[in-house]
N, C-alpha and C. Protein backbone atom coordinates (compact mmCIF):
# COMPACT_ATOMS: atom_id res chain seq x y z
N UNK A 1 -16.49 30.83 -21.87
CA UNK A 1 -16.63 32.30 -21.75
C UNK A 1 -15.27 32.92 -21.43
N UNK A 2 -14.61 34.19 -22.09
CA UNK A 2 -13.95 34.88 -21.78
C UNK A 2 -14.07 35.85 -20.07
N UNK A 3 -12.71 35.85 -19.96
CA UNK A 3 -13.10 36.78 -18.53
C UNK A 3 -13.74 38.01 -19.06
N UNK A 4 -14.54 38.83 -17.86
CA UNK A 4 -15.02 40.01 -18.05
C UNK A 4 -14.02 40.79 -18.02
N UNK A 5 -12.49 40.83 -17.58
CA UNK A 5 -11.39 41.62 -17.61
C UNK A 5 -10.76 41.25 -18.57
N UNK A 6 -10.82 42.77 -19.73
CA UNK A 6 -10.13 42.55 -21.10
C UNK A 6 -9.03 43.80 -21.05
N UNK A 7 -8.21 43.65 -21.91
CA UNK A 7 -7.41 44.67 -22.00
C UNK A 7 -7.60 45.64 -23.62
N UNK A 8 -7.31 46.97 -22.99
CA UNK A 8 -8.19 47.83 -24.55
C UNK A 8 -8.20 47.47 -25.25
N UNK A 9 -6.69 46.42 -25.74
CA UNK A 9 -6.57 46.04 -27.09
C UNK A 9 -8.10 44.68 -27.76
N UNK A 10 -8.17 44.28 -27.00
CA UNK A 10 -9.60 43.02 -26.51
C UNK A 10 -11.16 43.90 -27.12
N UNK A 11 -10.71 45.37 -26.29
CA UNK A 11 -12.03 45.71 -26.75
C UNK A 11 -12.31 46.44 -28.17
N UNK A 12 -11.17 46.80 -28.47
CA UNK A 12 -10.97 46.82 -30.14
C UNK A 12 -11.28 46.23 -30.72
N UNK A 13 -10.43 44.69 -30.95
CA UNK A 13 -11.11 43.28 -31.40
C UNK A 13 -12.24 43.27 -31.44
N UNK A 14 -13.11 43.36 -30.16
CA UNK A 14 -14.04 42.71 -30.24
C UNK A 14 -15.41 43.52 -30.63
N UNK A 15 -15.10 44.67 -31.03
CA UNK A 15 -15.32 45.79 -31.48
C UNK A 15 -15.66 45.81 -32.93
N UNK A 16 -14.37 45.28 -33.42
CA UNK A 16 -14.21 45.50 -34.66
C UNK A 16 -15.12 43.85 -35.73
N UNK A 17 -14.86 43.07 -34.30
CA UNK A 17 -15.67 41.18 -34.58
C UNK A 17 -17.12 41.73 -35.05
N UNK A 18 -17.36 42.02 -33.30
CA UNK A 18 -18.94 42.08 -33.60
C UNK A 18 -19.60 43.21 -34.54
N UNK A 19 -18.82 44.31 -35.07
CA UNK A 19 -19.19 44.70 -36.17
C UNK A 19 -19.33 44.62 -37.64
N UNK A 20 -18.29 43.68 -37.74
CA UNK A 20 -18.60 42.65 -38.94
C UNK A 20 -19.40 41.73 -38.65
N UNK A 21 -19.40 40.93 -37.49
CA UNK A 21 -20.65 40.05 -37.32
C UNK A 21 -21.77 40.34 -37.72
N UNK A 22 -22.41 41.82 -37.30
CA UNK A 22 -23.56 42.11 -37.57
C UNK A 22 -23.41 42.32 -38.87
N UNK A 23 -22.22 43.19 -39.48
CA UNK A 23 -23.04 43.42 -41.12
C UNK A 23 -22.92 42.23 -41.74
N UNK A 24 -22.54 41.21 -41.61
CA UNK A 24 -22.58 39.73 -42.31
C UNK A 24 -23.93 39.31 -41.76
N UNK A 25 -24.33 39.19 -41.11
CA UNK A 25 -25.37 38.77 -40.34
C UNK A 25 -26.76 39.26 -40.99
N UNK A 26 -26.77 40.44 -41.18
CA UNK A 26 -27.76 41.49 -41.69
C UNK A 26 -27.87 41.47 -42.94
N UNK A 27 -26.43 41.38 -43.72
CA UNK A 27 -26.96 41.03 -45.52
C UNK A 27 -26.90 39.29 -45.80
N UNK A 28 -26.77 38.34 -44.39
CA UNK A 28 -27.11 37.19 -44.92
C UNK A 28 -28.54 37.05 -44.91
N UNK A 29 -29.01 37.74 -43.78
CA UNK A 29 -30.51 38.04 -43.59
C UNK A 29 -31.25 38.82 -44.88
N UNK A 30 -31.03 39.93 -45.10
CA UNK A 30 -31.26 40.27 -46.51
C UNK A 30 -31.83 39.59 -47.23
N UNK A 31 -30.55 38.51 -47.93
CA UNK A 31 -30.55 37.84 -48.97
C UNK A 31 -31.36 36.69 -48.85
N UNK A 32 -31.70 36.39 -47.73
CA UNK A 32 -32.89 35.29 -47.20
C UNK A 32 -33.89 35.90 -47.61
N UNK A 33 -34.30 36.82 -47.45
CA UNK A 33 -35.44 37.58 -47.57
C UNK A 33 -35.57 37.80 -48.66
N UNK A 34 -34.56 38.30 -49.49
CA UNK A 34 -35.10 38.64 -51.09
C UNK A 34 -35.46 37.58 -51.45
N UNK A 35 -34.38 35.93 -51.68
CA UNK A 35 -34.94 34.88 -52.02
C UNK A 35 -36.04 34.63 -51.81
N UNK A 36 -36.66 34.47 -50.31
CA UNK A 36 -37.74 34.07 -50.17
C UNK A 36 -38.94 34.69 -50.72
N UNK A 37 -38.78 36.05 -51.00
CA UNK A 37 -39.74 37.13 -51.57
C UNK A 37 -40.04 36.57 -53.00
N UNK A 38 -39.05 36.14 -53.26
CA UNK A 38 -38.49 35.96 -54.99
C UNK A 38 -39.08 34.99 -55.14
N UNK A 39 -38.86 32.95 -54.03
CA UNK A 39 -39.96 32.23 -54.40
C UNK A 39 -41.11 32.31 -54.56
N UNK A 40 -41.88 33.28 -53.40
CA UNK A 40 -42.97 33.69 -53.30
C UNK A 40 -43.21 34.12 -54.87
N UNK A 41 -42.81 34.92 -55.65
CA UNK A 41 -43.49 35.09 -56.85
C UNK A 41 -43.39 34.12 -57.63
């Protein structure tokens, strides 16, 4: 674990991480879902 004391520049980063995290996250999820929709037919 990182310390809880970051410096602004840290919270930028990590800012900018976990917001690509999520949209990668969300259209890998997606694309699970269409597939799976897709075997289903």
């Amino acid at each position: 674990m990182r310390p809880s004391v970051k410096l602004p520049r840290d919270w930028i980063t990590d800012g900018h991480a976990s917001a690509a995290e999520a949209r990668t996250t969300r259209s890998a999820r997606t694309l699970s879902v269409d597939a799976r929709s897709r075997r289903g037919v």
